[in-house]
Protein backbone atom coordinates (compact mmCIF):
# COMPACT_ATOMS: atom_id res chain seq x y z
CA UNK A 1 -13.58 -5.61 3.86
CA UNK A 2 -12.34 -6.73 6.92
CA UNK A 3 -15.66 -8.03 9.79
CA UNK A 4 -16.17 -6.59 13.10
CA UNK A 5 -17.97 -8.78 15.97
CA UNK A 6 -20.49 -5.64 16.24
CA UNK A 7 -21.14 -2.37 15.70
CA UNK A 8 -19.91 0.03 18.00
CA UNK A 9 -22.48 3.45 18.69
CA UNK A 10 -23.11 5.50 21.30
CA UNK A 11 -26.58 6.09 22.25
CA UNK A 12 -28.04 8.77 23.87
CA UNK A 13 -31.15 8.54 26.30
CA UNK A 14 -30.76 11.35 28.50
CA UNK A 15 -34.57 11.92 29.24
CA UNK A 16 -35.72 8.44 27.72
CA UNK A 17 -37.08 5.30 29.74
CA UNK A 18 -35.09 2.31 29.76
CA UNK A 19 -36.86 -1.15 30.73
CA UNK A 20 -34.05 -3.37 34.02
CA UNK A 21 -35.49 -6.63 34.81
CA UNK A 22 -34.57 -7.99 37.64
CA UNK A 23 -32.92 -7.76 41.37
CA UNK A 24 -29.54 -8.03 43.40
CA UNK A 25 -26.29 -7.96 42.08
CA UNK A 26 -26.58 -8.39 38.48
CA UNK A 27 -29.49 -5.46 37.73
CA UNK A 28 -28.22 -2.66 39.97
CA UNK A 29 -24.69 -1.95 37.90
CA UNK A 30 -27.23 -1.65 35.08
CA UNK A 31 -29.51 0.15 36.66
CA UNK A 32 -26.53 2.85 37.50
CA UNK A 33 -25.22 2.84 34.54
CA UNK A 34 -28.71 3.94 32.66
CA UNK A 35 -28.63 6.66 35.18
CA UNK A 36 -25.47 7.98 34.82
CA UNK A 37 -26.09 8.46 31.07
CA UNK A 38 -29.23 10.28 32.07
CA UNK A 39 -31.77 7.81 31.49
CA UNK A 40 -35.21 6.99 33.30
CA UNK A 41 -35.33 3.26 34.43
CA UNK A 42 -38.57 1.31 34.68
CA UNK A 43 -38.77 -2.06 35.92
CA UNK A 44 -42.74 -3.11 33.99
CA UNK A 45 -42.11 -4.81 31.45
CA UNK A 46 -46.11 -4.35 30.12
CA UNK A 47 -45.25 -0.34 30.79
CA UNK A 48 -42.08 -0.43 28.63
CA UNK A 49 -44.03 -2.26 25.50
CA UNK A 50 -46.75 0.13 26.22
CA UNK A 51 -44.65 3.09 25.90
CA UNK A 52 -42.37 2.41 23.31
CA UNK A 53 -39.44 1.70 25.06
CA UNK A 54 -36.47 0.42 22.98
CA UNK A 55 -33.39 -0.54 25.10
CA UNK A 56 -33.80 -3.40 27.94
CA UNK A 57 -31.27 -5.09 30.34
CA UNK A 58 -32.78 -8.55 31.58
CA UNK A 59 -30.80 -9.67 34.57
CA UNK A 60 -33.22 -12.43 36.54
CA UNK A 61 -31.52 -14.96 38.28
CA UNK A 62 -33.06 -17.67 36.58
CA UNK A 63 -31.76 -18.19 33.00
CA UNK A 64 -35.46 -19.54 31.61
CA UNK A 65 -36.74 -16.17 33.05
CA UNK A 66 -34.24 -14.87 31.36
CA UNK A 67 -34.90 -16.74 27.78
CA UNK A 68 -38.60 -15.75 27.81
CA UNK A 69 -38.05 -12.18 28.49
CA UNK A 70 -35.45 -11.56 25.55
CA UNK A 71 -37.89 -13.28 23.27
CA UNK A 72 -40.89 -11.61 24.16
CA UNK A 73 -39.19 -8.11 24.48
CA UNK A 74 -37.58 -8.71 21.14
CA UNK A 75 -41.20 -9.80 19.38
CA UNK A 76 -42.01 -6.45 21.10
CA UNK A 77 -39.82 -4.30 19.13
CA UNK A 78 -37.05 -3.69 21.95
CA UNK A 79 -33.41 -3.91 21.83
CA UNK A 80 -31.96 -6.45 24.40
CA UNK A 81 -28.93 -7.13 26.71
CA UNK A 82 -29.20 -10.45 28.88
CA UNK A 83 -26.56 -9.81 31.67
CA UNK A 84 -23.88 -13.12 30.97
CA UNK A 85 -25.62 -14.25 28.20
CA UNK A 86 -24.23 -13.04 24.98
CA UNK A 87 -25.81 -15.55 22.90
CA UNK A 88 -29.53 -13.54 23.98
CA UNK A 89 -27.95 -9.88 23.47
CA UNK A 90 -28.82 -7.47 20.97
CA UNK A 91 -26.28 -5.85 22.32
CA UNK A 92 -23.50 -6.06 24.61
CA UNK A 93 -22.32 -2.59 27.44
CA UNK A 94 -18.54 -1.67 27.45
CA UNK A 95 -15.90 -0.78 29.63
CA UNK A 96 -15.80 2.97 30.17
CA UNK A 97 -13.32 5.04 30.95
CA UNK A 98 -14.62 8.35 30.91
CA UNK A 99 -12.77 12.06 29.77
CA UNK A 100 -16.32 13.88 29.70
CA UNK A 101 -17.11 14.28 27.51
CA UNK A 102 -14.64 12.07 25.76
CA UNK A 103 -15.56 8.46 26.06
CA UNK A 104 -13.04 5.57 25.26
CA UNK A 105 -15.41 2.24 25.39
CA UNK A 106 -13.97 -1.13 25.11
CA UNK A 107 -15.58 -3.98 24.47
CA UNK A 108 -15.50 -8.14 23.42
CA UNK A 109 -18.59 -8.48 22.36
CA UNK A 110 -19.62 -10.44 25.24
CA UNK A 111 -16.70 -12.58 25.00
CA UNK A 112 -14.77 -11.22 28.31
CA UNK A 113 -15.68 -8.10 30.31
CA UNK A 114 -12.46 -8.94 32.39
CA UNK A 115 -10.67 -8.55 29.71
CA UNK A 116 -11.88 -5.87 28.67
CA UNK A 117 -11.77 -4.00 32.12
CA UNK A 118 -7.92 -4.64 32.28
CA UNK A 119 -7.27 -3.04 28.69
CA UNK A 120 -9.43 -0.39 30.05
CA UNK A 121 -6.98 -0.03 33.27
CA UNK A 122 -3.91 0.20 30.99
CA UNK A 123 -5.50 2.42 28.71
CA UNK A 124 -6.50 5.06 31.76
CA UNK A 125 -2.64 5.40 33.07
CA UNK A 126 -2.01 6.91 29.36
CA UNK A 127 -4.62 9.49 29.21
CA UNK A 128 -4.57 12.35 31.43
CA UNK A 129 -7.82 13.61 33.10
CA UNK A 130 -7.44 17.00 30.97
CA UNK A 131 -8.88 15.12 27.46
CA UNK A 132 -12.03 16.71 28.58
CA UNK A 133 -10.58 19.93 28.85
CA UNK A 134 -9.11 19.71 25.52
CA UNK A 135 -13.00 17.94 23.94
CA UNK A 136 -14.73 21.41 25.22
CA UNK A 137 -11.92 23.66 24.08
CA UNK A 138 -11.90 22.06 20.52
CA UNK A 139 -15.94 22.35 20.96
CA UNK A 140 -15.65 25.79 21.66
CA UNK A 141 -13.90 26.60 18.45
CA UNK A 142 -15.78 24.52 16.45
CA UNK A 143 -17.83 27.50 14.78
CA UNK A 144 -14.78 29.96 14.56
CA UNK A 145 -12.33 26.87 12.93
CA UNK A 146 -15.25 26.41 10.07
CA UNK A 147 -15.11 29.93 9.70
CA UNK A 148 -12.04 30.04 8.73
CA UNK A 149 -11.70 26.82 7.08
CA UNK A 150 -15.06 26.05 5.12
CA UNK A 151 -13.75 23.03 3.19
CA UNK A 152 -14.37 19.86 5.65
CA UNK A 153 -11.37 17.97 4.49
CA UNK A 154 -9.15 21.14 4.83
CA UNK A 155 -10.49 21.45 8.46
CA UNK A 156 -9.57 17.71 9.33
CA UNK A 157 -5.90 18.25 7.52
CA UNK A 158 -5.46 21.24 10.09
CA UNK A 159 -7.00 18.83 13.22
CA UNK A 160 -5.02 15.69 11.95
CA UNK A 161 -1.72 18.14 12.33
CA UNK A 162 -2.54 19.63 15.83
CA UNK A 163 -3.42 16.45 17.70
CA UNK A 164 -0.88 14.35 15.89
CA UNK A 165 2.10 13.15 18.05
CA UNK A 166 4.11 16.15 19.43
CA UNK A 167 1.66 18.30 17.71
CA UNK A 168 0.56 21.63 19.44
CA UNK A 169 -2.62 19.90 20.82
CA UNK A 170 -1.32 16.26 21.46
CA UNK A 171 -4.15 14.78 23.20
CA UNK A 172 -1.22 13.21 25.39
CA UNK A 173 -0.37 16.27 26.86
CA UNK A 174 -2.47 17.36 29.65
CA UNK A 175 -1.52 21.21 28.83
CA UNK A 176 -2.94 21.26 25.31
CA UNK A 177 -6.16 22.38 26.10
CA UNK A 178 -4.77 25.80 26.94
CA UNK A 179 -3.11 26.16 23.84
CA UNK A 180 -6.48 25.79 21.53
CA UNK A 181 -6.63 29.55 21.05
CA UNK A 182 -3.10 29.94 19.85
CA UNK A 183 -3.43 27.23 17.29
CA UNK A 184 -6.92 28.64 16.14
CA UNK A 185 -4.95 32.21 15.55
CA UNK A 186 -2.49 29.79 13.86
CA UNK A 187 -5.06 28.64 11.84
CA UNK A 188 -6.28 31.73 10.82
CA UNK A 189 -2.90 32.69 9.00
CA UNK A 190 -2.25 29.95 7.54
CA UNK A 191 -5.71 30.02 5.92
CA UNK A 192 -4.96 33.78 5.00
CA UNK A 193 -2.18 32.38 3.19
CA UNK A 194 -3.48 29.76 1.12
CA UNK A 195 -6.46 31.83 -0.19
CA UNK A 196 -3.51 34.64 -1.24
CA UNK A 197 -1.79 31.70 -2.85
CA UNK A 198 -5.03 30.35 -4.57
CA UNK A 199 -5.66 34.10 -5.90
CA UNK A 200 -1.92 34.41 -7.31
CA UNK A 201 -2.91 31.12 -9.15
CA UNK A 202 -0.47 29.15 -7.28
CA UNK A 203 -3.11 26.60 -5.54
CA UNK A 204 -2.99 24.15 -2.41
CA UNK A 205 0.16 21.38 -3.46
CA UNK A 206 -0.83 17.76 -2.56
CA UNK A 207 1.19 15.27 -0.84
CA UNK A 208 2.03 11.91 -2.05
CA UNK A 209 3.27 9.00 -0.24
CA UNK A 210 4.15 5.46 -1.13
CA UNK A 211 4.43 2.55 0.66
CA UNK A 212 5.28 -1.10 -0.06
CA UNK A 213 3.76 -3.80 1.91
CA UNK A 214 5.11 -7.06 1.99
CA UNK A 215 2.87 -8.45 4.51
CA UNK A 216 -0.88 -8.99 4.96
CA UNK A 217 -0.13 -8.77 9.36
CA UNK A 218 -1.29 -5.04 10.11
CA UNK A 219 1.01 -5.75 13.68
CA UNK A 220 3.79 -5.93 11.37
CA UNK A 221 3.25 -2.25 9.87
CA UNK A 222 5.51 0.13 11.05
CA UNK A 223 4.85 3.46 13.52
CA UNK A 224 4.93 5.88 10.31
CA UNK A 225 3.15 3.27 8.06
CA UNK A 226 0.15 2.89 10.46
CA UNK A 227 0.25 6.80 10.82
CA UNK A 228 0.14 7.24 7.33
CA UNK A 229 -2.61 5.23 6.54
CA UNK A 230 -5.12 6.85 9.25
CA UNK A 231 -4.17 10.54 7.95
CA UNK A 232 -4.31 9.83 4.10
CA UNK A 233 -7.42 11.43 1.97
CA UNK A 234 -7.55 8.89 -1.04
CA UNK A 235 -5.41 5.62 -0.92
CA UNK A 236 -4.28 4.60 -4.86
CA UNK A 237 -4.21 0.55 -4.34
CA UNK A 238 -1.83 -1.26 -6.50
CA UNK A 239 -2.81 -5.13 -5.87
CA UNK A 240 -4.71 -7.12 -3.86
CA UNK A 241 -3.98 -5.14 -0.75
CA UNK A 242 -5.19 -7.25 2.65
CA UNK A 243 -8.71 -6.11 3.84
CA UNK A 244 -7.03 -6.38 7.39
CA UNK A 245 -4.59 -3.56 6.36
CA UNK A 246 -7.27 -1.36 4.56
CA UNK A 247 -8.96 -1.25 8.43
CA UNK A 248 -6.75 0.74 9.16
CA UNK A 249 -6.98 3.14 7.23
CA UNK A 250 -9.27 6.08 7.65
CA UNK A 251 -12.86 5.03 6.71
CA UNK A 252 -14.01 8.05 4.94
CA UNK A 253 -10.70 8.06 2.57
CA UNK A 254 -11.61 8.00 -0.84
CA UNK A 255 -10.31 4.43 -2.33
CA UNK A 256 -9.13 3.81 -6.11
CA UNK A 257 -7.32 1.49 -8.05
CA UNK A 258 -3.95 2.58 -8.51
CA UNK A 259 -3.95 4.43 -12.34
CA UNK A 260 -7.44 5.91 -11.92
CA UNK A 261 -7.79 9.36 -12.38
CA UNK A 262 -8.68 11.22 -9.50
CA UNK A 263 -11.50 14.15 -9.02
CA UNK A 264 -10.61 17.73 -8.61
CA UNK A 265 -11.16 17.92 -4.61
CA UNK A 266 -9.06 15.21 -4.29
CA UNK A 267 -5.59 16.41 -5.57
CA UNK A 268 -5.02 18.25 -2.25
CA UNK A 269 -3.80 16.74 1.15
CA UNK A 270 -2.50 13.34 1.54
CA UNK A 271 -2.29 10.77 -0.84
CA UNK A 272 -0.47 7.01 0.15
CA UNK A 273 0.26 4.73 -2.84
CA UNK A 274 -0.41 1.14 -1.51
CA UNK A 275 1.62 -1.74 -3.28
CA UNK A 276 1.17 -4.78 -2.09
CA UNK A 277 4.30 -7.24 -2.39
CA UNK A 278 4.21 -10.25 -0.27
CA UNK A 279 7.67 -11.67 0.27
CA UNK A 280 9.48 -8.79 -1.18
């Protein structure tokens, strides 16, 4: 498997107490961001071990301040972030850009927030401001679409198709999220239609797709390769396939050898032969 520098999660603390040490320039952006996710900031440090607290931003002016805070807040059972010092963090905050309640956050692991911050720029010209829109629409139908579509992977299938490029609910376009309802009633008979296909004994077909990779680069993968691989349900691998190109593929596909027989529920959907062939 390919490494990542850290493990990106989103945590929620709307309601919860969160420990900012220090003053001036560094602590405040911290101290707004804890807010703006909802959180409760506290500035004791005795309080926060006292209560439990688990996240902390340490932003003193004086980097020995800083040293013996992280070390005594992490004996003390708290997650850490030492503002410019990546070497002390538990954990490091993103760029934001924020579709609420779609969140795109972008990160270097402490490396370089300017860096980050300018991919973040770039990214926000691309996506319009109605992603939220289209977030609580999709939300909205969430209990009708499993209605209609109990099998999970059949449900993600019907998603993958809508918000695919040019698809009825391209996240690109910002008129997509009035279109949700339509694609739901869409939905419905195409569901209709399998299940009187799976009754006549004629069930769901399968798709299979194969590609041949000559090169362990995932840059050097093609527009319809990279789309394949982050749509298909089980990937067959034929040879030592790169970790770096197996990233990309969806992390909840089913994986096998190439030749191994697969299970019943996977026979539906996509399925992408990998061969890899370097210097063919």
């Amino acid at each position: 498997m390919s490494r990542i520098a850290s493990l990106p999660l989103f945590h929620q603390i709307a309601g919860e107490s969160v420990l900012v040490l220090g003053d001036g320039a560094a602590a405040e952006p911290k101290r707004r961001l804890v807010e703006r996710a909802g959180g409760i900031v506290i500035d004791d440090m005795a309080r926060a071990i006292d209560e439990g607290v688990r996240l902390a931003f340490v932003a003193y002016e004086d980097a020995r301040a800083c040293e013996a805070a992280a070390i005594n807040l992490r004996c003390a059972g708290l997650l850490v972030n030492v503002v410019d010092r990546p070497e002390l963090c538990d954990f490091t905050t993103p760029s934001i850009l924020d579709r609420d309640p779609l969140l795109v956050a972008i990160g270097t692991g402490g490396a370089s927030a300017g860096l980050a911050k300018h991919v973040r720029l770039r990214i926000e010209r691309v996506l319009p401001e109605s992603l939220g829109l289209l977030a609580r629409a999709l939300e909205g139908v969430r209990g009708a679409l499993r209605a209609r579509l109990p099998d999970g992977a059949a449900r993600r299938r019907a998603l993958d198709a809508a918000l695919a490029e040019g698809g009825p609910l391209d996240p690109l376009d910002s008129l997509s999220h009035t279109r949700v309802e339509a694609w739901l009633a869409s939905v419905t008979e195409a569901a209709r239609a399998a299940q009187a296909g799976a009754e006549s004994g004629a069930g769901p077909a399968g798709r299979v797709v194969e590609l041949v990779l000559a090169s362990s680069d995932p840059d050097e993968l093609t527009l319809r390769q990279a789309r394949l691989l982050g749509e298909a349900d089980v990937l067959l691998i034929d040879g030592a396939v790169p970790p770096a190109i197996l990233a990309r593929a969806r992390a909840d596909a089913a994986r096998r050898p190439w030749g191994e027989a697969m299970q019943a529920d996977e026979t539906t959907g996509l399925t992408l032969i990998l061969r890899y062939r370097p210097g063919s």
